[in-house]
PDB file of N, CA and C in Angstrom:
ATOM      1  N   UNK A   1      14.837  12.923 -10.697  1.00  0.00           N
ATOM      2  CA  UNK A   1      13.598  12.694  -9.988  1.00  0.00           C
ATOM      3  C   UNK A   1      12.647  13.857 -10.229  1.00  0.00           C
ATOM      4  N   UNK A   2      11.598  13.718 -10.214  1.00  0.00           N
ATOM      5  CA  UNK A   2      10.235  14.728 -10.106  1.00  0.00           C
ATOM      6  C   UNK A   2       9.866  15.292  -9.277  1.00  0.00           C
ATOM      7  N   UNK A   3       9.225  16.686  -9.260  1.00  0.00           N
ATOM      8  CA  UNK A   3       9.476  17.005  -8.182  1.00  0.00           C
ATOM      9  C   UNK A   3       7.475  17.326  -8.557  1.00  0.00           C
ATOM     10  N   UNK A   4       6.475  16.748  -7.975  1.00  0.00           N
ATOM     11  CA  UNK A   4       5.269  17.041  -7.689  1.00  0.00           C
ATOM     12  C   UNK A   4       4.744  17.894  -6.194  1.00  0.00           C
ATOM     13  N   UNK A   5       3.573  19.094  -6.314  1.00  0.00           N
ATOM     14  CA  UNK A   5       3.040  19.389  -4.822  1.00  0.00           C
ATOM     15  C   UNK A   5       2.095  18.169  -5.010  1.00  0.00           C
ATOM     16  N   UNK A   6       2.250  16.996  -3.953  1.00  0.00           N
ATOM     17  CA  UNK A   6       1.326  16.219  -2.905  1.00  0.00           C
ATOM     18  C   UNK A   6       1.030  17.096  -2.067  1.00  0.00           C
ATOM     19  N   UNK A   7      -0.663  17.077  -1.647  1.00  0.00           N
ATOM     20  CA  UNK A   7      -1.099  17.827  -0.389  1.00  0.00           C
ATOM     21  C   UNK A   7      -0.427  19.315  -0.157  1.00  0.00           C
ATOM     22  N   UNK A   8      -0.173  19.798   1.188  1.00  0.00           N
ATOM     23  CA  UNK A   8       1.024  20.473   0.982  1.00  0.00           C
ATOM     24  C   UNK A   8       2.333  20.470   0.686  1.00  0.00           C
ATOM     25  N   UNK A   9       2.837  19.743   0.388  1.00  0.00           N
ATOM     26  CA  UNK A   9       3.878  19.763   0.738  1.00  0.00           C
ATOM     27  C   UNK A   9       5.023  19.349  -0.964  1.00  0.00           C
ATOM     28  N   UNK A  10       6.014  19.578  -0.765  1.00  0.00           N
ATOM     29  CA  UNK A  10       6.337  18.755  -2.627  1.00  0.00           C
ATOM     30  C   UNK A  10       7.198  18.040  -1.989  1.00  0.00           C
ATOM     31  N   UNK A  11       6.868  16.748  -2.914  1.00  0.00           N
ATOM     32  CA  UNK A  11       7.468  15.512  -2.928  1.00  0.00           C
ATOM     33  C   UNK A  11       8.591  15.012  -4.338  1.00  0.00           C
ATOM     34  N   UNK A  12       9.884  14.396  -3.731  1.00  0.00           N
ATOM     35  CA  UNK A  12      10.454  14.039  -4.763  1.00  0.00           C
ATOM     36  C   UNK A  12      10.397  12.411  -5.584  1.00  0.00           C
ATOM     37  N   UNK A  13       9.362  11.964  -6.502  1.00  0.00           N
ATOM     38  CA  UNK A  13       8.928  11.003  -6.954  1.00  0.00           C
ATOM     39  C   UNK A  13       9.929   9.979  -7.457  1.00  0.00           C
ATOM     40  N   UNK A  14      10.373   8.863  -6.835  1.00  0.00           N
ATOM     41  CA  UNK A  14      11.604   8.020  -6.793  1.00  0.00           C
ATOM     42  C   UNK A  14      10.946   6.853  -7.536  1.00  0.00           C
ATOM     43  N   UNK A  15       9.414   6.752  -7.966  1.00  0.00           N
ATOM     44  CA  UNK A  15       9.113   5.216  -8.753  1.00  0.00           C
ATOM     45  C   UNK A  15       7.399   5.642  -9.064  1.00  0.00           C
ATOM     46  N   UNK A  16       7.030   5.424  -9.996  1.00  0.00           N
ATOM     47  CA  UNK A  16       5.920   6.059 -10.360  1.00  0.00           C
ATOM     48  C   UNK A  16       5.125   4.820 -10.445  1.00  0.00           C
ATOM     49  N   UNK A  17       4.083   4.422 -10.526  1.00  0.00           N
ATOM     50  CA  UNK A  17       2.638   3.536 -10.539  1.00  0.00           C
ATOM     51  C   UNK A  17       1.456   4.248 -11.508  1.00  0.00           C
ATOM     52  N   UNK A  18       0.545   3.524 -11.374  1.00  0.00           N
ATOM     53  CA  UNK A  18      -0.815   3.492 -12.129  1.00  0.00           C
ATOM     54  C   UNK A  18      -1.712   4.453 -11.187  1.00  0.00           C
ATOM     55  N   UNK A  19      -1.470   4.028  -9.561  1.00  0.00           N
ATOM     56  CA  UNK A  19      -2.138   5.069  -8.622  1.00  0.00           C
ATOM     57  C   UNK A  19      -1.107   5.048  -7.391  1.00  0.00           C
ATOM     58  N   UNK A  20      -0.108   4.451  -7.641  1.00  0.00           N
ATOM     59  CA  UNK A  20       0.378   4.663  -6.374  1.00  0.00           C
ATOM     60  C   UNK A  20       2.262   5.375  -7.100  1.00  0.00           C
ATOM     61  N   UNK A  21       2.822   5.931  -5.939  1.00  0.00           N
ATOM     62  CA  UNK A  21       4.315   6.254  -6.571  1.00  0.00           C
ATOM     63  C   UNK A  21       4.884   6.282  -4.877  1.00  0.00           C
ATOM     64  N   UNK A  22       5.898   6.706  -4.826  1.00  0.00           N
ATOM     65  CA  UNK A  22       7.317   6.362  -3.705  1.00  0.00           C
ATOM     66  C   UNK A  22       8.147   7.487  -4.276  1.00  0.00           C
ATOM     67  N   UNK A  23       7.877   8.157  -2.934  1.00  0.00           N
ATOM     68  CA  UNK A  23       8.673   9.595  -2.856  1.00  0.00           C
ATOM     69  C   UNK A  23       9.809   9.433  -1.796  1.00  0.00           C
ATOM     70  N   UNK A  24      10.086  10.860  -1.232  1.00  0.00           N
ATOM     71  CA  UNK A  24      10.761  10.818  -0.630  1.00  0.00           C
ATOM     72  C   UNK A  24       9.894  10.828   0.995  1.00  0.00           C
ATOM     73  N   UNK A  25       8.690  10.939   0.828  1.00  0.00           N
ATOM     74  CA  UNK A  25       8.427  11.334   2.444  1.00  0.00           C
ATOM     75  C   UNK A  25       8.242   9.833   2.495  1.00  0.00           C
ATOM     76  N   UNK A  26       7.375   8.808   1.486  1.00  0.00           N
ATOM     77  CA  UNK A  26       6.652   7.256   1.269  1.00  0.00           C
ATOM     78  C   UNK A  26       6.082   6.966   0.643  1.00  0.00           C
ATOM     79  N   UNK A  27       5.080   6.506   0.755  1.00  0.00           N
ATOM     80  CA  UNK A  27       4.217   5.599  -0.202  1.00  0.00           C
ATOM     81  C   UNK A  27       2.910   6.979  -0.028  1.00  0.00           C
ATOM     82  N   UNK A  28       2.660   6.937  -1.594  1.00  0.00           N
ATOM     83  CA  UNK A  28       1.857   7.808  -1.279  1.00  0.00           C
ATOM     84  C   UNK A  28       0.559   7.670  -3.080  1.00  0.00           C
ATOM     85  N   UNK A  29      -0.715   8.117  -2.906  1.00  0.00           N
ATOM     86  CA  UNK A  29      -1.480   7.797  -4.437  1.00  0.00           C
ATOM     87  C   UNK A  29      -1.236   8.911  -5.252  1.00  0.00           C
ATOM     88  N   UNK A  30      -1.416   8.439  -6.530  1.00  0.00           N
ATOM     89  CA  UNK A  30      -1.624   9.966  -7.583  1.00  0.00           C
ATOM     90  C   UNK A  30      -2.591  10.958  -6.896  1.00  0.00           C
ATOM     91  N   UNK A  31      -3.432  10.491  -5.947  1.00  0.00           N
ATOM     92  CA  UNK A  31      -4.639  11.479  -5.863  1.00  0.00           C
ATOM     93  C   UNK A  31      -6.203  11.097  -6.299  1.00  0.00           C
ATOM     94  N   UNK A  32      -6.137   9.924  -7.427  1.00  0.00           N
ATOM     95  CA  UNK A  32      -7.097   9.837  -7.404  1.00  0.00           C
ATOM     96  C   UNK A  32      -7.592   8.138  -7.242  1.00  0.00           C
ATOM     97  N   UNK A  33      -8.465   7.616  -6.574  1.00  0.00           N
ATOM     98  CA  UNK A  33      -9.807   8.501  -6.253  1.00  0.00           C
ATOM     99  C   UNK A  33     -10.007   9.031  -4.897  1.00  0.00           C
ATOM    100  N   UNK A  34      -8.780   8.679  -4.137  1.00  0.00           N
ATOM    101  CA  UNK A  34      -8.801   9.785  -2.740  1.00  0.00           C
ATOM    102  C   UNK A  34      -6.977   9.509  -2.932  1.00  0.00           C
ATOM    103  N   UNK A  35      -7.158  10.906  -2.128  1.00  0.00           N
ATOM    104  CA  UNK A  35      -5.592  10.906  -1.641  1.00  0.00           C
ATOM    105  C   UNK A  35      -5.237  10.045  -0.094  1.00  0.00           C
ATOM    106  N   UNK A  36      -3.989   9.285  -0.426  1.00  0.00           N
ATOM    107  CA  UNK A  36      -3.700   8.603   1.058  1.00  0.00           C
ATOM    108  C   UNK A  36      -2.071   8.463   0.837  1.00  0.00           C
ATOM    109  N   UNK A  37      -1.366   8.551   2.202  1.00  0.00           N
ATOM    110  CA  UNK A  37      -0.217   8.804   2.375  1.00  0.00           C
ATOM    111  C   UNK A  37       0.169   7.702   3.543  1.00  0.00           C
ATOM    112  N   UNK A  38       1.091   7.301   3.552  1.00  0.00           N
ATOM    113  CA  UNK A  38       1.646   6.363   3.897  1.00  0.00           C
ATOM    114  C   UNK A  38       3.457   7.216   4.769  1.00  0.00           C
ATOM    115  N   UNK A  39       3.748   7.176   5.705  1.00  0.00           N
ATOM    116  CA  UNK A  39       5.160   7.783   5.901  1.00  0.00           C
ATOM    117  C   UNK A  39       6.359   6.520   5.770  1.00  0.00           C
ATOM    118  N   UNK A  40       7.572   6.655   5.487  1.00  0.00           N
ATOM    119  CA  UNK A  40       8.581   5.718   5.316  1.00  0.00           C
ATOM    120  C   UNK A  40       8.397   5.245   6.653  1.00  0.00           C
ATOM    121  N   UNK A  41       8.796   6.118   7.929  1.00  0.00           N
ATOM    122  CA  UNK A  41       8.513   5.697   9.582  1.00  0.00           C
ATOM    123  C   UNK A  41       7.484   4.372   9.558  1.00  0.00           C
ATOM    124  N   UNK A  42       6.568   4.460   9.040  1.00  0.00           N
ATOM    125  CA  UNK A  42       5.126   3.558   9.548  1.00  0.00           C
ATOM    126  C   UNK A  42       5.045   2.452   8.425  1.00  0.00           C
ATOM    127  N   UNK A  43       5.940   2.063   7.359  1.00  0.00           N
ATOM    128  CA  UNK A  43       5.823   1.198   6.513  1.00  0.00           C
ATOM    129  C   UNK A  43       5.909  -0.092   7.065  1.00  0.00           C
ATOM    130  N   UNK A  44       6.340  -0.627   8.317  1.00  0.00           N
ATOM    131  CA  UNK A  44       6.246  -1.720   8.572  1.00  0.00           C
ATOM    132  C   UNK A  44       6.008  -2.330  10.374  1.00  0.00           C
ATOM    133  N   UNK A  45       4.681  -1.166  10.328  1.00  0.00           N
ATOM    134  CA  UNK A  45       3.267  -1.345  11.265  1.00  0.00           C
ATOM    135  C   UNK A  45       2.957  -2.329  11.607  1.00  0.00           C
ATOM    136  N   UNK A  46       2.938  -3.061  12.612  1.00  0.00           N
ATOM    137  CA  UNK A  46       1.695  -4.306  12.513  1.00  0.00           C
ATOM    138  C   UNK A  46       0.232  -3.843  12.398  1.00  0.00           C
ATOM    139  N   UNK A  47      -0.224  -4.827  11.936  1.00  0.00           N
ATOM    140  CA  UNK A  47      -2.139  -4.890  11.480  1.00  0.00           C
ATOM    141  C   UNK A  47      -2.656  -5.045  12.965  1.00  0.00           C
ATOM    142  N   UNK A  48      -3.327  -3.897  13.440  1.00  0.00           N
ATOM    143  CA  UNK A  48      -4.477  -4.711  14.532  1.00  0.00           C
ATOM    144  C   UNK A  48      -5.733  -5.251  14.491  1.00  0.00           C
ATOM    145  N   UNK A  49      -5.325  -6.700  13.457  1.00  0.00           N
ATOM    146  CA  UNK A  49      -6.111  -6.817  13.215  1.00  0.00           C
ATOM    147  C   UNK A  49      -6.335  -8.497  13.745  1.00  0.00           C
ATOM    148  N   UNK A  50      -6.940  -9.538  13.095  1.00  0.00           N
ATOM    149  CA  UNK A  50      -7.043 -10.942  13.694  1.00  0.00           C
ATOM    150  C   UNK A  50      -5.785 -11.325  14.000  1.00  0.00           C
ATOM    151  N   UNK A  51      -4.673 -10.871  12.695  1.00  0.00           N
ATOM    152  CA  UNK A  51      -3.523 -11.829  12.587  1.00  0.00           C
ATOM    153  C   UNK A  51      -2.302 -10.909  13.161  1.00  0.00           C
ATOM    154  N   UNK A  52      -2.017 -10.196  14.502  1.00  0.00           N
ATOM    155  CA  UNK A  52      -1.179  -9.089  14.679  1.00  0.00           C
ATOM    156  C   UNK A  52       0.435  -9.606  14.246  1.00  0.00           C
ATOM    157  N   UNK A  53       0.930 -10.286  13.652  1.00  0.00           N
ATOM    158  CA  UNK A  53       2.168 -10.836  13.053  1.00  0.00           C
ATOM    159  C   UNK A  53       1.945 -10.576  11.835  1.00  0.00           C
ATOM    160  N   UNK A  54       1.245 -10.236  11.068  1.00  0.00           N
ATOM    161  CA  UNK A  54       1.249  -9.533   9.575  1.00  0.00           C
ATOM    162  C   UNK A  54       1.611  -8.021   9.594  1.00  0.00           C
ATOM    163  N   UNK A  55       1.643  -7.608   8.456  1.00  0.00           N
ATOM    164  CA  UNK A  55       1.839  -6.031   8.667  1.00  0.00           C
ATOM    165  C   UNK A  55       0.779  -5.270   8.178  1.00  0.00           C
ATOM    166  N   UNK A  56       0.655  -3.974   8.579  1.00  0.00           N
ATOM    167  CA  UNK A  56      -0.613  -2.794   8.123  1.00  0.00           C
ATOM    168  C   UNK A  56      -0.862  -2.795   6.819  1.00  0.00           C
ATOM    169  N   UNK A  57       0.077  -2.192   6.434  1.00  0.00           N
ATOM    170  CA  UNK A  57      -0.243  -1.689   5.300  1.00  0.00           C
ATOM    171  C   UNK A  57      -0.977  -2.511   3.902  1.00  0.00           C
ATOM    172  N   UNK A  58      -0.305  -3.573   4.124  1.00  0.00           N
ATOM    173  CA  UNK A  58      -0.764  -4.766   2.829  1.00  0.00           C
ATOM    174  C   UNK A  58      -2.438  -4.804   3.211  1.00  0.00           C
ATOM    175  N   UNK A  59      -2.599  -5.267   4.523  1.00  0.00           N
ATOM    176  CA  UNK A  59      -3.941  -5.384   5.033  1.00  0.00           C
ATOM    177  C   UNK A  59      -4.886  -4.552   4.919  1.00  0.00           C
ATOM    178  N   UNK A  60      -4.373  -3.499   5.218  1.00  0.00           N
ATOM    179  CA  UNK A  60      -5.709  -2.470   5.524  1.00  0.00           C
ATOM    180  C   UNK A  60      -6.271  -1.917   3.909  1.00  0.00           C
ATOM    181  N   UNK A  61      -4.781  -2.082   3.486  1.00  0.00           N
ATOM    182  CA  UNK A  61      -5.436  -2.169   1.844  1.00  0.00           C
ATOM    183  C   UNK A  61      -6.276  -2.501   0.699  1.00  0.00           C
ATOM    184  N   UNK A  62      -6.050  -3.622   1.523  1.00  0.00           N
ATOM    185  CA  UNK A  62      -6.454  -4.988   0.738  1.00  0.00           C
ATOM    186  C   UNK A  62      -7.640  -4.754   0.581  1.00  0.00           C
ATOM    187  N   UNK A  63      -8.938  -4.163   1.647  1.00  0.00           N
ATOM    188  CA  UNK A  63      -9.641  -4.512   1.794  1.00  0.00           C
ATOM    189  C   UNK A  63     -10.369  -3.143   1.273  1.00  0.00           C
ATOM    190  N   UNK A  64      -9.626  -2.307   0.568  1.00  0.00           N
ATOM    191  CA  UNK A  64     -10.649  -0.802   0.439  1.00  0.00           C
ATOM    192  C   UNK A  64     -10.961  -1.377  -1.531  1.00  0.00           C
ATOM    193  N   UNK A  65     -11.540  -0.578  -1.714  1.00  0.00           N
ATOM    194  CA  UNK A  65     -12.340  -1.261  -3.239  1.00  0.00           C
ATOM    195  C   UNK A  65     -11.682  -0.267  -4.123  1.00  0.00           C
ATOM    196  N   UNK A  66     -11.592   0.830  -3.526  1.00  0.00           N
ATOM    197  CA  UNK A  66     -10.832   2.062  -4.637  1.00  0.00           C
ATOM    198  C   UNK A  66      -9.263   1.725  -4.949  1.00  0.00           C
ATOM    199  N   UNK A  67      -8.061   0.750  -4.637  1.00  0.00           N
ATOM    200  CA  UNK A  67      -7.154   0.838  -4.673  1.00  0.00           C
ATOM    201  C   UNK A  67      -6.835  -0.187  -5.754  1.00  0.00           C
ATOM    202  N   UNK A  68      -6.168   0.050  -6.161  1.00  0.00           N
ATOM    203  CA  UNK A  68      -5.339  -0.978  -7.164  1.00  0.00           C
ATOM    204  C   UNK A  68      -4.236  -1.437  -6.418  1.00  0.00           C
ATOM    205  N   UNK A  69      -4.291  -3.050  -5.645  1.00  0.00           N
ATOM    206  CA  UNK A  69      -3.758  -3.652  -5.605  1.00  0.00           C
ATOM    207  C   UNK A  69      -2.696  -4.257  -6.078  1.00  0.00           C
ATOM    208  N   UNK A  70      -2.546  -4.184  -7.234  1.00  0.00           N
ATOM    209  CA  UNK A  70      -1.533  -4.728  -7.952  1.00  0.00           C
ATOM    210  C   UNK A  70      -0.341  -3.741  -7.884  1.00  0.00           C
ATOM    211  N   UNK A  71      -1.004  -2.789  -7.978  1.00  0.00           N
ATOM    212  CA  UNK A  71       0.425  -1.599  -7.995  1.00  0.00           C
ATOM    213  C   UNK A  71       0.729  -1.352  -7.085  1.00  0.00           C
ATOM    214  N   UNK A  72      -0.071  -1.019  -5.619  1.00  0.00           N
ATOM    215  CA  UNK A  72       0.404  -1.002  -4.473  1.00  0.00           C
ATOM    216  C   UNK A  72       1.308  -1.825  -4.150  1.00  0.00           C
ATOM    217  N   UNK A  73       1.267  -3.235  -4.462  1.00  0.00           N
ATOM    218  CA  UNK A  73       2.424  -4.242  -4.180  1.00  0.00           C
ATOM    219  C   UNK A  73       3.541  -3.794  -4.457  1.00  0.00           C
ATOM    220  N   UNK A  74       3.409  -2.965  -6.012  1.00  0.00           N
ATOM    221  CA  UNK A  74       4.784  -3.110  -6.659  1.00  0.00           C
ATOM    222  C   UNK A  74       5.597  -1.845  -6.042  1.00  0.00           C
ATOM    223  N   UNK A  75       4.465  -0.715  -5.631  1.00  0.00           N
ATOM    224  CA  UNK A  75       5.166   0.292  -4.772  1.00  0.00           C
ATOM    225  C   UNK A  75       5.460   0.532  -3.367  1.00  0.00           C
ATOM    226  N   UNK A  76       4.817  -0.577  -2.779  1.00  0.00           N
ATOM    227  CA  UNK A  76       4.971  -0.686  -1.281  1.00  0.00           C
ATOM    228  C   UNK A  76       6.447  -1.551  -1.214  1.00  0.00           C
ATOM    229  N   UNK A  77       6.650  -2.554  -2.047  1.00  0.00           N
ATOM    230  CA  UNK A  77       8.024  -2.987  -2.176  1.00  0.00           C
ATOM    231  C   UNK A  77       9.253  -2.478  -2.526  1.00  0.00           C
ATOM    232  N   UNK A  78       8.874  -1.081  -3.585  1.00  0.00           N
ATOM    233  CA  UNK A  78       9.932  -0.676  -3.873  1.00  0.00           C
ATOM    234  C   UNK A  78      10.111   0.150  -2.730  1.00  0.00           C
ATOM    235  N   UNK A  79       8.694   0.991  -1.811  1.00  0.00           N
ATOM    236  CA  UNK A  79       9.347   1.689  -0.617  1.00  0.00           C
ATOM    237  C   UNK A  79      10.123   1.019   0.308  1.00  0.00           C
ATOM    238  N   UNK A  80       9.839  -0.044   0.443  1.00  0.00           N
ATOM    239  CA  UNK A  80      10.374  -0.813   1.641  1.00  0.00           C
ATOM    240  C   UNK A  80      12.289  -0.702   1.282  1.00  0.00           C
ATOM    241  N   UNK A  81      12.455  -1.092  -0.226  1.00  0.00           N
ATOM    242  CA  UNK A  81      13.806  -0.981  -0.732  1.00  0.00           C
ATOM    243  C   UNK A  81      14.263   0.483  -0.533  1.00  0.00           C
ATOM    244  N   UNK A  82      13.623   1.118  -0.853  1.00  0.00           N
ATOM    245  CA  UNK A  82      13.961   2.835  -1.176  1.00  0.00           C
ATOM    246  C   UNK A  82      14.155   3.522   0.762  1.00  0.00           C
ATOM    247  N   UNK A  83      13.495   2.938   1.658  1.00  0.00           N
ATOM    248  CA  UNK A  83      13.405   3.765   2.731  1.00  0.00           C
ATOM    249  C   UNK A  83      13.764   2.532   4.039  1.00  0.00           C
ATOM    250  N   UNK A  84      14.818   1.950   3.369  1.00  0.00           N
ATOM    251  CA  UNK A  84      15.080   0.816   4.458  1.00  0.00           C
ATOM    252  C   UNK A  84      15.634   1.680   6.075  1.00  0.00           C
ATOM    253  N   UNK A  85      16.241   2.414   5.977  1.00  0.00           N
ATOM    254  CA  UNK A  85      17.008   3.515   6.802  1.00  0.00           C
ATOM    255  C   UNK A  85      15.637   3.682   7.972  1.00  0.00           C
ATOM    256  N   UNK A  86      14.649   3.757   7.171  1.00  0.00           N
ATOM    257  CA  UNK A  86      13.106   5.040   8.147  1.00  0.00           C
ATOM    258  C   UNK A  86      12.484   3.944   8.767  1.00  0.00           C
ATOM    259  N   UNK A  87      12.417   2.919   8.833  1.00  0.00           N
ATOM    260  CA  UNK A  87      11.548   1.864   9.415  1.00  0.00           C
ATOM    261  C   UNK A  87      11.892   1.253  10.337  1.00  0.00           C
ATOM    262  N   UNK A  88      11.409   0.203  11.469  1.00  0.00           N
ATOM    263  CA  UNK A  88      12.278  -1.082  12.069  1.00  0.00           C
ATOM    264  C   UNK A  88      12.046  -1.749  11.050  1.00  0.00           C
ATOM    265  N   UNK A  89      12.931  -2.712  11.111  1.00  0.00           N
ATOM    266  CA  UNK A  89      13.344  -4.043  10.611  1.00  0.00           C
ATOM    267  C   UNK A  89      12.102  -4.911  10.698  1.00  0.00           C
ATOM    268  N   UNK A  90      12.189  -5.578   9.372  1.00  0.00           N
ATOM    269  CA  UNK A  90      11.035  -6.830   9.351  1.00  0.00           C
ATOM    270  C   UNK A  90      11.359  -7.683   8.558  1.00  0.00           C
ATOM    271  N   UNK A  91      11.123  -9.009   8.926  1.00  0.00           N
ATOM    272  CA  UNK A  91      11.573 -10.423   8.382  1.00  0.00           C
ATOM    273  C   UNK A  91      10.892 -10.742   6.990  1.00  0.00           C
ATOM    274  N   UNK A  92      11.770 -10.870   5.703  1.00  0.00           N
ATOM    275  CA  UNK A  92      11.061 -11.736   4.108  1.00  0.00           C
ATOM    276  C   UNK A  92      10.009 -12.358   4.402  1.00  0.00           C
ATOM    277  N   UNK A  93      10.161 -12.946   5.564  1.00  0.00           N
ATOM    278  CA  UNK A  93       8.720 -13.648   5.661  1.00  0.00           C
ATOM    279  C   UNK A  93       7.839 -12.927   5.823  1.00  0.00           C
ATOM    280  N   UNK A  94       7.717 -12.499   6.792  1.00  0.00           N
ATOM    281  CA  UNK A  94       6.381 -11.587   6.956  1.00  0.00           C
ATOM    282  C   UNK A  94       5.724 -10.439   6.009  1.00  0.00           C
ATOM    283  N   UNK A  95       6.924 -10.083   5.443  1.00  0.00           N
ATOM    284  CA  UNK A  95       6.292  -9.356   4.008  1.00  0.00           C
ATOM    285  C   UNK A  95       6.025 -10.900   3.312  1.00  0.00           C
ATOM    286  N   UNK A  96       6.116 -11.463   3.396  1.00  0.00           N
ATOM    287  CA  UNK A  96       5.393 -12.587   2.032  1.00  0.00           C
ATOM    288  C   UNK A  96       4.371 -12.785   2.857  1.00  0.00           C
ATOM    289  N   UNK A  97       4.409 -13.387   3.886  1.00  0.00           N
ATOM    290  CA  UNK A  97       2.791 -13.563   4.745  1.00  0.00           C
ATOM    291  C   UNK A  97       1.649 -12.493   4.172  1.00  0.00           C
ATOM    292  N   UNK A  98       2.185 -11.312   4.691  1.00  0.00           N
ATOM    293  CA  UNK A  98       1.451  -9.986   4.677  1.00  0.00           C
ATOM    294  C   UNK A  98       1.112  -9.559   3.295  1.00  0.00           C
ATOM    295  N   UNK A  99       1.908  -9.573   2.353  1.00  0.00           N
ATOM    296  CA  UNK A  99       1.260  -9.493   0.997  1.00  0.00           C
ATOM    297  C   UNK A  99       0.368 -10.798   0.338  1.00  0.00           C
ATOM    298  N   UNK A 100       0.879 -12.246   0.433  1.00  0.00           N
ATOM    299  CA  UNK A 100      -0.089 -12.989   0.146  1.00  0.00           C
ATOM    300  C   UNK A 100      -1.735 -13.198   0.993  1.00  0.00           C
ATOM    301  N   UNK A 101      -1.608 -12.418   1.947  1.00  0.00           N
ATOM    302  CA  UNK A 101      -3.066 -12.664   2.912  1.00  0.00           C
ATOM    303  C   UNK A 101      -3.422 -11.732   2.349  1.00  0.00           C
ATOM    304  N   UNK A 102      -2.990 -10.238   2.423  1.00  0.00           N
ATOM    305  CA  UNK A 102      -3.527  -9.362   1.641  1.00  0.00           C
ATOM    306  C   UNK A 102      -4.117  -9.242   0.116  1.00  0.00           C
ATOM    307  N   UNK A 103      -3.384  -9.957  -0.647  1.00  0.00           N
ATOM    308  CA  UNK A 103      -4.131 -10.596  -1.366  1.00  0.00           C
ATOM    309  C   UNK A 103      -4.844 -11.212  -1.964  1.00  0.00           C
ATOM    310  N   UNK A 104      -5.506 -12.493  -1.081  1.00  0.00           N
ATOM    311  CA  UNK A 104      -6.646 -13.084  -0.519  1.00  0.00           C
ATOM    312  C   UNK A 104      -7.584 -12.230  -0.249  1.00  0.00           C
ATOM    313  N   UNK A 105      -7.722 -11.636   0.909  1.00  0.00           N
ATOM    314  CA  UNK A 105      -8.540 -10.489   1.033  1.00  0.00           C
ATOM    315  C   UNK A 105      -9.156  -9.180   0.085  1.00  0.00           C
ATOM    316  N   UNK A 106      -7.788  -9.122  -1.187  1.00  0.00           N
ATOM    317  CA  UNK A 106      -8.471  -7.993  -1.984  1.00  0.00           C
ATOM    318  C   UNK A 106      -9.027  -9.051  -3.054  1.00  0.00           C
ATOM    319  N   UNK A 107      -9.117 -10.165  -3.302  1.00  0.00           N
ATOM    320  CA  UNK A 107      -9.585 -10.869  -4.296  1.00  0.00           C
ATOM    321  C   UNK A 107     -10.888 -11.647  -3.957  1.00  0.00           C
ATOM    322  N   UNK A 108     -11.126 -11.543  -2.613  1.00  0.00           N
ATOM    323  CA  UNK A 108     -12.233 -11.610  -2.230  1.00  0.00           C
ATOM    324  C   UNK A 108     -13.313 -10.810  -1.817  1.00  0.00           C
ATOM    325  N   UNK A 109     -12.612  -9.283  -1.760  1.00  0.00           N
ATOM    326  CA  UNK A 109     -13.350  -7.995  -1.649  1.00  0.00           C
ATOM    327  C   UNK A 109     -13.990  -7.820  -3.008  1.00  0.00           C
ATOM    328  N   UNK A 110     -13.245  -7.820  -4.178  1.00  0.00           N
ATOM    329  CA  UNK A 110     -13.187  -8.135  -5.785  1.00  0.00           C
ATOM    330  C   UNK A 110     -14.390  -8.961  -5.971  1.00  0.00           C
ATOM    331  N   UNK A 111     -14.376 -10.384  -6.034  1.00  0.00           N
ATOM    332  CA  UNK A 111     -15.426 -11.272  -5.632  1.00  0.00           C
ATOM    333  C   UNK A 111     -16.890 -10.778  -5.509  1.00  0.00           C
ATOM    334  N   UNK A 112     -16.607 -10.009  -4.053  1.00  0.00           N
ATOM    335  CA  UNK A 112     -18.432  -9.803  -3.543  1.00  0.00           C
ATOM    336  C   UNK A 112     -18.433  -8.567  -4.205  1.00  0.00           C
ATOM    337  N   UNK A 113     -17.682  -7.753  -4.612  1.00  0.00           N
ATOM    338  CA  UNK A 113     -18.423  -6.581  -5.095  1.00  0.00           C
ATOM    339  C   UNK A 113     -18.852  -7.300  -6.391  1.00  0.00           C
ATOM    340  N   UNK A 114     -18.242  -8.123  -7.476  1.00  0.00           N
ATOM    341  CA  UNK A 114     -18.512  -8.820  -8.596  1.00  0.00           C
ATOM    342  C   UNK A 114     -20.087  -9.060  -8.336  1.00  0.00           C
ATOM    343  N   UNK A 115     -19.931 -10.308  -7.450  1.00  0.00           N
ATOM    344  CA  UNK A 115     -21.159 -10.808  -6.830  1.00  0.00           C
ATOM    345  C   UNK A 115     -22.469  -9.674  -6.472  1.00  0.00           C
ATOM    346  N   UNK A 116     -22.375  -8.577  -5.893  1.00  0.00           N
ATOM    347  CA  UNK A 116     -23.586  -7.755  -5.576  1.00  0.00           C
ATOM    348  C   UNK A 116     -23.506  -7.368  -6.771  1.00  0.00           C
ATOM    349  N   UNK A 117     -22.890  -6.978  -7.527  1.00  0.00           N
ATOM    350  CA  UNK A 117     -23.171  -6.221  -9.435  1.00  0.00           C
ATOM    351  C   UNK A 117     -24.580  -7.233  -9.877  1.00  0.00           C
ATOM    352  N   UNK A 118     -23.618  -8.656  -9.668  1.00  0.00           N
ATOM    353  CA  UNK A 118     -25.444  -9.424 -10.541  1.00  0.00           C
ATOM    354  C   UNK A 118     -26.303  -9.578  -9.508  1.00  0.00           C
ATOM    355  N   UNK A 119     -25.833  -9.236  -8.447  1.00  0.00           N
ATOM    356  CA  UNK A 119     -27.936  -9.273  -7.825  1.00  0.00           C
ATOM    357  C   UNK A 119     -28.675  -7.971  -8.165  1.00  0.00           C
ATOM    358  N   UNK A 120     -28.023  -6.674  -9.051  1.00  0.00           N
ATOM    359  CA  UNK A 120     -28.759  -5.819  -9.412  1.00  0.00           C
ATOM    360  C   UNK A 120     -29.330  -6.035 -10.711  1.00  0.00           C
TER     361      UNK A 120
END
């Protein structure tokens, strides 16, 4: 494993991404274009959001424009595998709920930013 300084602190890098990787503290970005950290503890949050039976993280994601979605999936899943121990318990389903809504949402965030590009 790798051993990178994140923030303060050094992290041991268990699955690497495009912007996102899965350490030992969680889910966490390369850094760019902002740094955001995620803890194993809080990986399976509910959203307070319309739908409180989904989970945080997919959601709140979904909806920021700087993230690559695609990889977040692939590293928010492998945390969930990697840090089953640090979390409560949550049902296949609701990670499929929570990633397919979330995905809706970033493909429609995608969409209108598309969309305001040609009204300039």
């Amino acid at each position: 494993m790798l051993k990178e300084e994140i923030g303060d602190r050094a992290s041991e890098i268990i699955w690497r991404g495009r912007q996102w990787i899965v350490t030992n503290f969680g889910l966490e970005t390369l850094g760019d274009p902002f740094p955001y950290e995620v803890a194993a503890t809080r990986l399976t949050e509910g959203w307070q959001g319309a739908d409180e039976s989904l989970l945080a993280w997919p959601m709140e994601l979904a909806g920021k424009t700087w993230v690559d979605y695609r990889d977040f999936v692939t590293a928010y899943l492998v945390a969930l595998g990697v840090h089953q121990e640090a979390y409560s318990p949550v049902d296949v389903a609701t990670i499929k709920a929570s990633l397919n809504e979330g995905r809706a949402m970033w493909e429609a965030t995608k969409a209108e930013m598309l969309g305001d590009m040609d009204d300039d």
